[in-house]
PDB file of N, CA and C in Angstrom:
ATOM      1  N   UNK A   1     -43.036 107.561 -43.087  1.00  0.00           N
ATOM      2  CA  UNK A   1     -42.342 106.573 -42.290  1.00  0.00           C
ATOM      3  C   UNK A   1     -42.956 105.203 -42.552  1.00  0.00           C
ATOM      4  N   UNK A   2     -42.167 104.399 -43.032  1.00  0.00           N
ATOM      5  CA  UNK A   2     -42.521 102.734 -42.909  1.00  0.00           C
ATOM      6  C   UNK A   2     -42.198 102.336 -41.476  1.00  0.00           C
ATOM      7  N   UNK A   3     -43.924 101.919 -41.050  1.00  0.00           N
ATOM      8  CA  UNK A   3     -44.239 101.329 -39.785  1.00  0.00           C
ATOM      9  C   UNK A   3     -44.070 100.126 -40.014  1.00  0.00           C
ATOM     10  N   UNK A   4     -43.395  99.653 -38.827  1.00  0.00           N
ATOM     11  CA  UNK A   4     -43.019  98.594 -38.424  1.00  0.00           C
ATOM     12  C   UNK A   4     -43.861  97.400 -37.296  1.00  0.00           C
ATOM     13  N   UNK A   5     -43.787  98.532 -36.071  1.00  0.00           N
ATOM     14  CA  UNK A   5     -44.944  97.812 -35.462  1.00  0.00           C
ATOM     15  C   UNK A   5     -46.310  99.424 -34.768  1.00  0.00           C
ATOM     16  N   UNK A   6     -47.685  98.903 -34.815  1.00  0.00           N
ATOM     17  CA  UNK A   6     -48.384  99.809 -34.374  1.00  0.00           C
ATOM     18  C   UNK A   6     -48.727  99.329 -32.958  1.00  0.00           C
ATOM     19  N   UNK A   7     -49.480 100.017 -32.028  1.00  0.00           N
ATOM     20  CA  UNK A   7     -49.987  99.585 -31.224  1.00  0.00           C
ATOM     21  C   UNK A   7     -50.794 100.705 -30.193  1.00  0.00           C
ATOM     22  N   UNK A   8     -52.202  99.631 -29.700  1.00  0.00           N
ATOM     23  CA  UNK A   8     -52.818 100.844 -29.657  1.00  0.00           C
ATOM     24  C   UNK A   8     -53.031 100.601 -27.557  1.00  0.00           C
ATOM     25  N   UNK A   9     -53.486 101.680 -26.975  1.00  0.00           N
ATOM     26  CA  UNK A   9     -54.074 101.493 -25.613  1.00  0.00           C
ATOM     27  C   UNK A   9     -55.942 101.858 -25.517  1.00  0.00           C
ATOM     28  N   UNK A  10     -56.141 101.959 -25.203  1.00  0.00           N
ATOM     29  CA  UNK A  10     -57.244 102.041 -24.524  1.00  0.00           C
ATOM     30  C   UNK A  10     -57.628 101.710 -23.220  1.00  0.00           C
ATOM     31  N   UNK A  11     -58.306 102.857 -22.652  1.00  0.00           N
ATOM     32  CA  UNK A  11     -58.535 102.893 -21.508  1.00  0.00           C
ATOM     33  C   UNK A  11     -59.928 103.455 -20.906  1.00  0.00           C
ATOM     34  N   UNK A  12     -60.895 102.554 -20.651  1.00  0.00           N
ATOM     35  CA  UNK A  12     -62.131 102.661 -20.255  1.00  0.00           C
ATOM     36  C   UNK A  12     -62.441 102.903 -18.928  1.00  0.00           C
ATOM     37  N   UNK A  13     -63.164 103.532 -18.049  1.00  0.00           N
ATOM     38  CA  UNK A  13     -63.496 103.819 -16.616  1.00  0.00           C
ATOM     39  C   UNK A  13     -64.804 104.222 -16.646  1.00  0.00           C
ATOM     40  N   UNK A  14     -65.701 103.220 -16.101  1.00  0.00           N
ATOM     41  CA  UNK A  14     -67.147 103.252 -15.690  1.00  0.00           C
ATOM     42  C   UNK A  14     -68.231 102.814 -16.379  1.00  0.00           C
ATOM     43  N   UNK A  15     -69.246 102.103 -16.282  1.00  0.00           N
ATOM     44  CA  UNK A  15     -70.121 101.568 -16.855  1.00  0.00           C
ATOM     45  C   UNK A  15     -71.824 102.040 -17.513  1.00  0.00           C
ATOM     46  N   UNK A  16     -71.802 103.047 -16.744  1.00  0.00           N
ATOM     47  CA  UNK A  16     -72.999 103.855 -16.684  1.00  0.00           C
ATOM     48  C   UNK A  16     -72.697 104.951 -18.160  1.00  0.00           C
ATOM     49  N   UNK A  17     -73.812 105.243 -19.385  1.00  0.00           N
ATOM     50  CA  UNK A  17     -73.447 106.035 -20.026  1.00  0.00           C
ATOM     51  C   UNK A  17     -73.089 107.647 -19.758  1.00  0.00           C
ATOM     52  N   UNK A  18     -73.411 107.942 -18.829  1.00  0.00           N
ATOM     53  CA  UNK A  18     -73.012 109.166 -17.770  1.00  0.00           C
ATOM     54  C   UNK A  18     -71.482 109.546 -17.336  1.00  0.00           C
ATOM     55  N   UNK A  19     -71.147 107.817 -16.956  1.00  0.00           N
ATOM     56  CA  UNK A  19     -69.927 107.935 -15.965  1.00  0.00           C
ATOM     57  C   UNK A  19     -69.165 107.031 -16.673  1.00  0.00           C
ATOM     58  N   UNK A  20     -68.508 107.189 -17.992  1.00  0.00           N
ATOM     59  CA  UNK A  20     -67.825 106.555 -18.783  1.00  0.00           C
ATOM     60  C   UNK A  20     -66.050 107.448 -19.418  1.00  0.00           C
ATOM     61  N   UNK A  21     -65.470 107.174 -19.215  1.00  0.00           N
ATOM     62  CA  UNK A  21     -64.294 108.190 -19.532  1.00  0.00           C
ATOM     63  C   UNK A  21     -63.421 107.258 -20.569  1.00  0.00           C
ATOM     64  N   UNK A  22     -63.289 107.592 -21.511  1.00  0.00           N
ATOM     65  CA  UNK A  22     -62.733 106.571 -22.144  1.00  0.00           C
ATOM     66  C   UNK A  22     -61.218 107.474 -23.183  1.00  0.00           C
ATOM     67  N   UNK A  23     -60.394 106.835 -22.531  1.00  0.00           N
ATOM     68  CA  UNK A  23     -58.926 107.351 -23.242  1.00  0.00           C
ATOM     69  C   UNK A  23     -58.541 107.055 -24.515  1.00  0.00           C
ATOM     70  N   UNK A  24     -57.758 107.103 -25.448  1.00  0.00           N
ATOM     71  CA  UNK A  24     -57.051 106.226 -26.516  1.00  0.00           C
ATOM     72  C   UNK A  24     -55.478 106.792 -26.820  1.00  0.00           C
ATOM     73  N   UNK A  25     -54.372 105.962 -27.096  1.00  0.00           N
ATOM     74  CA  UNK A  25     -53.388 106.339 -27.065  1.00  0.00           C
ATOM     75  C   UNK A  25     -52.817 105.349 -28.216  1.00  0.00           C
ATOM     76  N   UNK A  26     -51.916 106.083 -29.182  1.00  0.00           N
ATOM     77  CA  UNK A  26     -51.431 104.857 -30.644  1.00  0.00           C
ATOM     78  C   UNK A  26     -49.749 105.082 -30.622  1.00  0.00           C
ATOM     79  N   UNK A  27     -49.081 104.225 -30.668  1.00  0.00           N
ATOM     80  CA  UNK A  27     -48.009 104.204 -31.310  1.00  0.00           C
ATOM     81  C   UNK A  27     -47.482 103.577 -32.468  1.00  0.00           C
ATOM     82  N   UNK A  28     -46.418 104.243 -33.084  1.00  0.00           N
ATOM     83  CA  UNK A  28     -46.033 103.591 -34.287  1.00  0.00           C
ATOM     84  C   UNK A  28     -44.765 103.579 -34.140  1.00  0.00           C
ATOM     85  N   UNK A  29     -44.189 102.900 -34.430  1.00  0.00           N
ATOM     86  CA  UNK A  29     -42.647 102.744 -34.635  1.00  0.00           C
ATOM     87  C   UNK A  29     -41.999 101.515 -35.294  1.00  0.00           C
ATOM     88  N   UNK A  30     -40.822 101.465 -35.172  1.00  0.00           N
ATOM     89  CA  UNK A  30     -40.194 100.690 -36.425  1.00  0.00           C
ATOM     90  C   UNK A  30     -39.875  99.247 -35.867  1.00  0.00           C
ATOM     91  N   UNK A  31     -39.264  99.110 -34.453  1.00  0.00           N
ATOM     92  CA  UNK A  31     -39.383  97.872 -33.615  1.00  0.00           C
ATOM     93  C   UNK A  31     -40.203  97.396 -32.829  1.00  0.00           C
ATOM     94  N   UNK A  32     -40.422  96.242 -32.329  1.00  0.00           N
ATOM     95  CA  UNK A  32     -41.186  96.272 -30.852  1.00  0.00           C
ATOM     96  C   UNK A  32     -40.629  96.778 -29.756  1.00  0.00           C
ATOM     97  N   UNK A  33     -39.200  96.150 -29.649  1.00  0.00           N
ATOM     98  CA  UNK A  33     -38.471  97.428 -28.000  1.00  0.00           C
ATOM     99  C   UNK A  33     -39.012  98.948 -28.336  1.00  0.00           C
ATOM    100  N   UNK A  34     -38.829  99.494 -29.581  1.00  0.00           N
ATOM    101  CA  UNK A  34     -39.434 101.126 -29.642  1.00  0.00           C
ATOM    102  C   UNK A  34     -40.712 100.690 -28.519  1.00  0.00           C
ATOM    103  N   UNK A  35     -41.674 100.122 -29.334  1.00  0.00           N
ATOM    104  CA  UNK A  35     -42.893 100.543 -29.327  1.00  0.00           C
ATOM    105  C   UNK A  35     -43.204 100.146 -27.611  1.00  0.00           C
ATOM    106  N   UNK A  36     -42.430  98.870 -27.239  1.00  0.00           N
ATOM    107  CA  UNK A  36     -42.565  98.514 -26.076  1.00  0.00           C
ATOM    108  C   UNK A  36     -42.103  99.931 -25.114  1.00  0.00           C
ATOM    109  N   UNK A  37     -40.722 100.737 -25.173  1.00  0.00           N
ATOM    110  CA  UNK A  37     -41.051 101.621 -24.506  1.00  0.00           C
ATOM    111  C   UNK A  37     -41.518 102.825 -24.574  1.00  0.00           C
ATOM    112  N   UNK A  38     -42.260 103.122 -25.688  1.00  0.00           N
ATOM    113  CA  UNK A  38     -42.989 104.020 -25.889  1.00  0.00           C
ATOM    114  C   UNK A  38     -44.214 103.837 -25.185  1.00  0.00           C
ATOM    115  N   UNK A  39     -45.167 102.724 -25.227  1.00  0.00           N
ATOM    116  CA  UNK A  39     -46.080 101.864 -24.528  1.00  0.00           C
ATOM    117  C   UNK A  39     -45.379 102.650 -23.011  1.00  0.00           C
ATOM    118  N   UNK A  40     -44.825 101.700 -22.565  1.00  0.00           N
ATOM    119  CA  UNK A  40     -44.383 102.303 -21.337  1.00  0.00           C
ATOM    120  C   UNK A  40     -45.300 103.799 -21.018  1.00  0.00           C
ATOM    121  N   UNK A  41     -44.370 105.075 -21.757  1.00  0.00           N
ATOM    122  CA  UNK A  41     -44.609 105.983 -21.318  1.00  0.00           C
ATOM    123  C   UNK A  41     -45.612 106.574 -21.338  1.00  0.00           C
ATOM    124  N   UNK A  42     -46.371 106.085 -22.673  1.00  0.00           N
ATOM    125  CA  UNK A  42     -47.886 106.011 -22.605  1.00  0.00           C
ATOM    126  C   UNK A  42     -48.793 106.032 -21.689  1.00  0.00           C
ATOM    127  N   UNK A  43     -48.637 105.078 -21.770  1.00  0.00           N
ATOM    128  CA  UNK A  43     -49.682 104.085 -19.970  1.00  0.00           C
ATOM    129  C   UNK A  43     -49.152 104.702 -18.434  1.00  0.00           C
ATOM    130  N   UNK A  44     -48.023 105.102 -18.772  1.00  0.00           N
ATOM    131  CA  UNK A  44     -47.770 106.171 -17.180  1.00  0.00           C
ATOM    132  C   UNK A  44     -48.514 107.276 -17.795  1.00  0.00           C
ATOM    133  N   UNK A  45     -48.621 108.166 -18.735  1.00  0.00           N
ATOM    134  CA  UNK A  45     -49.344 109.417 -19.205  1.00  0.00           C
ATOM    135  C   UNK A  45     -50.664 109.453 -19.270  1.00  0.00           C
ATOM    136  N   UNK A  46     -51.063 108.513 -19.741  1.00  0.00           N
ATOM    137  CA  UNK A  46     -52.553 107.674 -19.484  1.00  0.00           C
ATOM    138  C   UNK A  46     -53.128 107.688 -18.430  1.00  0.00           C
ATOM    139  N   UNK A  47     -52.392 107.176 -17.706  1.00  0.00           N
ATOM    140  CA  UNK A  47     -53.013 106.773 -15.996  1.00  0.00           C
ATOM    141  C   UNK A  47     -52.953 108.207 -15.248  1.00  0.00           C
ATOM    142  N   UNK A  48     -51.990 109.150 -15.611  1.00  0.00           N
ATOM    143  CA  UNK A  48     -52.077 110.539 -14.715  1.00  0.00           C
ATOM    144  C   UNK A  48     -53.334 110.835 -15.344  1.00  0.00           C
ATOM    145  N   UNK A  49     -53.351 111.211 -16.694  1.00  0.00           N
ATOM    146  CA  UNK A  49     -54.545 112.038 -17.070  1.00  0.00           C
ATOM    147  C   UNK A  49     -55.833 111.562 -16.876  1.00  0.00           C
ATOM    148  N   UNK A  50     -55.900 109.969 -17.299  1.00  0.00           N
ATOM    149  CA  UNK A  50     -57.208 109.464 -16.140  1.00  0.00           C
ATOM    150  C   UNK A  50     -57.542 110.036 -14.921  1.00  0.00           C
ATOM    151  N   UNK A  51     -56.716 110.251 -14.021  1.00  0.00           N
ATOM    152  CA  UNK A  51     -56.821 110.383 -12.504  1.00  0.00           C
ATOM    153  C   UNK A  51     -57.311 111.705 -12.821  1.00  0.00           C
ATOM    154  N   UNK A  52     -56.917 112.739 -13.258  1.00  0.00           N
ATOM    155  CA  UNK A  52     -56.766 114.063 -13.856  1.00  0.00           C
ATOM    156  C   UNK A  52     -58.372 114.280 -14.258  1.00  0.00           C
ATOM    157  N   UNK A  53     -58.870 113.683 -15.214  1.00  0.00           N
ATOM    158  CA  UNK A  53     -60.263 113.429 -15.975  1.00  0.00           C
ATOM    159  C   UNK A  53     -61.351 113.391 -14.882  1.00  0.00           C
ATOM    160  N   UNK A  54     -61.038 112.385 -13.801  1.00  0.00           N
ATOM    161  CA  UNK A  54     -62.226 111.476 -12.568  1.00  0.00           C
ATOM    162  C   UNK A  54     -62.427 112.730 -11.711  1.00  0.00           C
ATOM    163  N   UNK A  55     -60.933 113.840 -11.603  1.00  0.00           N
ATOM    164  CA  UNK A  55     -61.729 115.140 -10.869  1.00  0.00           C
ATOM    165  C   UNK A  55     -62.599 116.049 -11.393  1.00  0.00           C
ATOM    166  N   UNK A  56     -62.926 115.581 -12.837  1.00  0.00           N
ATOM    167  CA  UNK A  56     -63.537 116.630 -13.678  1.00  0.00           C
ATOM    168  C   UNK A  56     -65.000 116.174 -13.034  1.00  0.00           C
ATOM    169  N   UNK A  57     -65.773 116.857 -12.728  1.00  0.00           N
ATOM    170  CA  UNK A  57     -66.939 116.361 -12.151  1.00  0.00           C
ATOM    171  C   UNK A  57     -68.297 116.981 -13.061  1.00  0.00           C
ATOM    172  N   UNK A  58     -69.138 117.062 -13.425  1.00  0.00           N
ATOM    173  CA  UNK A  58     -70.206 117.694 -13.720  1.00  0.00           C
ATOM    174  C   UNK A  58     -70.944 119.220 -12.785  1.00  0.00           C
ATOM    175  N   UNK A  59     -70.762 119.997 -12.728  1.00  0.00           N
ATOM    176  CA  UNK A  59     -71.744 121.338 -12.019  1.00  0.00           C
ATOM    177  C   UNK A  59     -73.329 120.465 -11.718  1.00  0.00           C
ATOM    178  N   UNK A  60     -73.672 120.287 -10.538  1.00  0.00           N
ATOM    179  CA  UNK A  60     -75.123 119.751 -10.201  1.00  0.00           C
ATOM    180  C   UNK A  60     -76.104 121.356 -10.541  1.00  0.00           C
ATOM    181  N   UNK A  61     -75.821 122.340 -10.633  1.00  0.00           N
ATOM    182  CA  UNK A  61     -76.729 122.984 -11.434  1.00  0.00           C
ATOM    183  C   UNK A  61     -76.847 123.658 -12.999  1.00  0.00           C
ATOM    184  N   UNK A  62     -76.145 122.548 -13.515  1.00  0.00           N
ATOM    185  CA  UNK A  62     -75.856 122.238 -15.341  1.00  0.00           C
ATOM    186  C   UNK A  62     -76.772 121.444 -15.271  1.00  0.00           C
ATOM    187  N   UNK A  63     -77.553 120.603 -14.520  1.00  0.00           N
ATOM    188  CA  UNK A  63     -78.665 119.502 -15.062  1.00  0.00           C
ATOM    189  C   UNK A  63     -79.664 119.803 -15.293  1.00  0.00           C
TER     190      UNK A  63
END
């Protein structure tokens, strides 16, 4: 496929090397409206599975 436009997300949560969750999401497509609503659905899919990720917690007797 000849790409047209790429574009990428990223999504970082927390500052501590411990408590860092970091997403990535790419699209490719041939216009910007594509990519714009592809973006879209992205970043709603993104943001669930973030939320999704933050319940993942560590076992306090894994340390």
């Amino acid at each position: 496929m000849n790409v047209g436009v790429s574009l990428t997300v990223k999504l970082k949560r927390g500052t501590a090397t411990r408590d860092q969750d970091e997403l990535t999401a790419k699209v490719k497509v041939r216009t910007l409206s594509e990519a714009r609503e592809d973006m879209d659905t992205l970043r709603a899919y993104l943001r669930d599975l973030a939320e999704d990720v933050r319940q993942i917690q560590p076992d306090d007797e894994a340390e």
